[in-house]
Protein backbone atom coordinates (compact mmCIF):
# COMPACT_ATOMS: atom_id res chain seq x y z
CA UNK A 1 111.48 107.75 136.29
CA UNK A 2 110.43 109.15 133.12
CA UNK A 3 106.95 111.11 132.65
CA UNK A 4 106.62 109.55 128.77
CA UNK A 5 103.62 107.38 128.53
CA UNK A 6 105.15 103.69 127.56
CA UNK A 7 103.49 101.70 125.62
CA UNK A 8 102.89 97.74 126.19
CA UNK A 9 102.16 95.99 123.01
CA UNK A 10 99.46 93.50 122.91
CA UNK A 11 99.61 90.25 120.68
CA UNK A 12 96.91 87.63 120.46
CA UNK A 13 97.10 83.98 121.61
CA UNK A 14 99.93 81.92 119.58
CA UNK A 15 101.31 85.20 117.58
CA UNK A 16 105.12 85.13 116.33
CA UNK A 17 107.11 88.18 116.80
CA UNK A 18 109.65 86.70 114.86
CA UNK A 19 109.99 88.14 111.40
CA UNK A 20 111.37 84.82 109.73
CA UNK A 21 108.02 83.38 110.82
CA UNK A 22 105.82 86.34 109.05
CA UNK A 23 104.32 84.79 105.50
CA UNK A 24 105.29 87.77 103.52
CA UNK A 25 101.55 88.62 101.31
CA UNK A 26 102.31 92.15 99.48
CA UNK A 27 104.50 94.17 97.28
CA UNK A 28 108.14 93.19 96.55
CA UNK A 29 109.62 95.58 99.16
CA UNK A 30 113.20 95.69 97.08
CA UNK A 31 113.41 95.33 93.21
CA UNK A 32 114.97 92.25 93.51
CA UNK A 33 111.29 90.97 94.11
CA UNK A 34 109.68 92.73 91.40
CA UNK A 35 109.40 89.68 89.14
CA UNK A 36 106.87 88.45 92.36
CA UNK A 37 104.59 91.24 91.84
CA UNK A 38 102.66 90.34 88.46
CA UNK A 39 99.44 89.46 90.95
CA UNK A 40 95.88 90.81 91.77
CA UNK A 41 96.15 90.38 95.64
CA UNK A 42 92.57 91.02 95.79
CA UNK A 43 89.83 89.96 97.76
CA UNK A 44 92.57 88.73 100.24
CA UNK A 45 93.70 90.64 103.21
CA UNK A 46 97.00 92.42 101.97
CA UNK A 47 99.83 94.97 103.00
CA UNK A 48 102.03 96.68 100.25
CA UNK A 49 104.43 99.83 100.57
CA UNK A 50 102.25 101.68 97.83
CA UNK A 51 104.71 104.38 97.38
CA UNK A 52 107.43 101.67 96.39
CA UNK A 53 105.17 99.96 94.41
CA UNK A 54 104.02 102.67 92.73
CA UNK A 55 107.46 104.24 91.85
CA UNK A 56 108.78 100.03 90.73
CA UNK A 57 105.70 99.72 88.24
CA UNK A 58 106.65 100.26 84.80
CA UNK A 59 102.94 99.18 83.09
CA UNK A 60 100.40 101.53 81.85
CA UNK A 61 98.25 100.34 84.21
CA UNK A 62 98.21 97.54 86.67
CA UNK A 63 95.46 96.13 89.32
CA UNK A 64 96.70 95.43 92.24
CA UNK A 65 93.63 94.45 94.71
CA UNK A 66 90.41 93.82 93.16
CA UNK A 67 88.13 93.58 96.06
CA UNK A 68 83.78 93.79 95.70
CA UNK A 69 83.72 97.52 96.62
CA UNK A 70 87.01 98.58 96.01
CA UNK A 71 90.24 98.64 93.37
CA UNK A 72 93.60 99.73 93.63
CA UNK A 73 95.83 100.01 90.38
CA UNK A 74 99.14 101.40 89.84
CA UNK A 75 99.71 103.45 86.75
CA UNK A 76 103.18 104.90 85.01
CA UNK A 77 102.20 107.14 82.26
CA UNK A 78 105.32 108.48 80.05
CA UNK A 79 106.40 112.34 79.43
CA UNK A 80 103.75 113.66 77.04
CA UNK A 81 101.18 111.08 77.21
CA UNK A 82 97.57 110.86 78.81
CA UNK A 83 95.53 108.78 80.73
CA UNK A 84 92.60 109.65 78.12
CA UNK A 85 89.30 111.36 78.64
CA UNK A 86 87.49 109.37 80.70
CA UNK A 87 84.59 109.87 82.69
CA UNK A 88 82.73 106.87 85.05
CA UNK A 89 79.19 107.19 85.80
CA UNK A 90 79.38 104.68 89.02
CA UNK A 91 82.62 105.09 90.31
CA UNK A 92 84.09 107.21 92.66
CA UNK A 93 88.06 107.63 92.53
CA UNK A 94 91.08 108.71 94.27
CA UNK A 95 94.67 108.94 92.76
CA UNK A 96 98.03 109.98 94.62
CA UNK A 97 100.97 111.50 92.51
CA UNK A 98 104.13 109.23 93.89
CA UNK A 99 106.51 110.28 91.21
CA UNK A 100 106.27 113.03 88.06
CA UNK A 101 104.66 116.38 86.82
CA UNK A 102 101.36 116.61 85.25
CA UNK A 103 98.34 118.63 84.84
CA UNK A 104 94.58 117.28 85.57
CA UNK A 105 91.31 118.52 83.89
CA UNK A 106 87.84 117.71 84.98
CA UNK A 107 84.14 119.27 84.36
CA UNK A 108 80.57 117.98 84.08
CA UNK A 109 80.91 117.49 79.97
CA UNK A 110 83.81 116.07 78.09
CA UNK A 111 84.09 119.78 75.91
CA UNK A 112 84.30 121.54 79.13
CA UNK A 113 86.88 120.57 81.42
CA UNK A 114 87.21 123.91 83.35
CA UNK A 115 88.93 122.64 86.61
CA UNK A 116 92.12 122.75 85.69
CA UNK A 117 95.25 121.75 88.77
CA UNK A 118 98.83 121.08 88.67
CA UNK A 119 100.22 117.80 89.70
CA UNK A 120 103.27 116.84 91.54
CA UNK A 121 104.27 114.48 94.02
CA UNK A 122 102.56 113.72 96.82
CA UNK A 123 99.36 115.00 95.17
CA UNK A 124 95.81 114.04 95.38
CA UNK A 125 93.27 114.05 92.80
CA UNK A 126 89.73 112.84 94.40
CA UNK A 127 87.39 111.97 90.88
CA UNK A 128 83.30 111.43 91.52
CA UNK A 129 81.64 109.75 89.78
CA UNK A 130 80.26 111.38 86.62
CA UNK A 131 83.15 113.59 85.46
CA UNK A 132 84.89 113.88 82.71
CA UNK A 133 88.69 113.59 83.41
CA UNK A 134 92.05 113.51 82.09
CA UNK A 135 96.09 113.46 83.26
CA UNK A 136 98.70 114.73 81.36
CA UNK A 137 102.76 113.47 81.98
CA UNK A 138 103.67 117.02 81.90
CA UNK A 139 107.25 116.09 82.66
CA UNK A 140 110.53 114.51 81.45
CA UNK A 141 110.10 111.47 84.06
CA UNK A 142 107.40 108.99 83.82
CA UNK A 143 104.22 110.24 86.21
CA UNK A 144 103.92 107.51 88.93
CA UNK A 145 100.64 107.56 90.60
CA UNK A 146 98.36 104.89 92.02
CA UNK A 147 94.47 105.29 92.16
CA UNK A 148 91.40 103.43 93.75
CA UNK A 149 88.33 103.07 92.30
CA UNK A 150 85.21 102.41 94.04
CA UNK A 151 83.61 100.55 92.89
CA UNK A 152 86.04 98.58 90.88
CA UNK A 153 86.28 99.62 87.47
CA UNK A 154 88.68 97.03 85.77
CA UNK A 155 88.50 93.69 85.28
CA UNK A 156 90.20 91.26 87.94
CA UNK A 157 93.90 90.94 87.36
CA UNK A 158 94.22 93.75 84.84
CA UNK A 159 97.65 94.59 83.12
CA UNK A 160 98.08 97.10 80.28
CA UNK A 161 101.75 97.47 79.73
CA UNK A 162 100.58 100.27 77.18
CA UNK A 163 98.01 102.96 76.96
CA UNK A 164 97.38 101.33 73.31
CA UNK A 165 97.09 97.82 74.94
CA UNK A 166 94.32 99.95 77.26
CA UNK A 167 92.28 101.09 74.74
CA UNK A 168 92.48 97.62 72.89
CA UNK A 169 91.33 95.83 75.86
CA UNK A 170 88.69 98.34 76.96
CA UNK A 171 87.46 98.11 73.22
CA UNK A 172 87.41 93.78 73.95
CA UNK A 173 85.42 94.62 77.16
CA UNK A 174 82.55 96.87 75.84
């Protein structure tokens, strides 16, 4: 007899543990699927390998889950480039490094940015609301990260396959 706790899963009434039964509702889990993945899964339950679908993404910026009080986007920002200052009076955010080098700046005013961090991966960068911010691709690989707003910031379904195609829409939307 062993002295290892065992555990005894649980399933409710009428639930499949057959995978070929599961209705797959997330990220494309190999690239072969990526063409899938052009969706706002939000304000629908959903399950996605964010670290894969963070590191697949090739847009600027891409909404993933646009729920009430909450947005997810994944963003791939090229060697050199910038997010842009920003700075959102309402929102809270979080991002996560999955792939790249950069450097982040924040502070109360946009001419003073004093807190001043490295990036790399596996990195968090937590944002409130009201400060100035930028991210700099300080690397030779695009910087892979994804970030949640809350509340959302973006419009519902948002893709900017450029940071000019950002601006331009952002520009549309004020």
């Amino acid at each position: 007899m062993h002295n290892v706790p065992y555990f005894y899963p649980i399933y409710p009434y009428n639930y499949s543990r057959s995978h070929s039964e599961v209705e797959h509702h997330g990220a494309p889990f190999f690239k072969e699927e990526s063409s899938e993945h052009r969706n706002d899964y939000g304000a629908k339950p959903f399950v996605v390998n964010i670290e894969q679908a963070t590191n697949q993404n090739t847009a600027f910026r891409k909404a993933i889950w646009t729920g009430d009080h909450l947005q997810v986007t994944l963003m791939s920002i090229p060697p050199g480039e910038d997010i842009g200052l920003e700075m959102h009076p309402d929102v809270d955010q979080f991002l996560r490094v999955e792939q790249g080098n950069g450097i982040v700046r924040m502070g109360k005013t946009r001419n003073n940015l004093s807190y001043v961090r490295h990036l790399h991966d596996g990195t968090a960068i937590l944002i409130p609301a009201g400060t100035w911010h930028n991210i700099v691709n300080s690397g030779i690989v695009p910087l892979k990260l994804y970030s949640i707003y809350a509340p959302p910031n973006h419009p519902f379904g948002t893709i900017h396959q450029t940071k000019a195609d950002a601006i331009e829409a952002e520009e549309a939307y004020d």
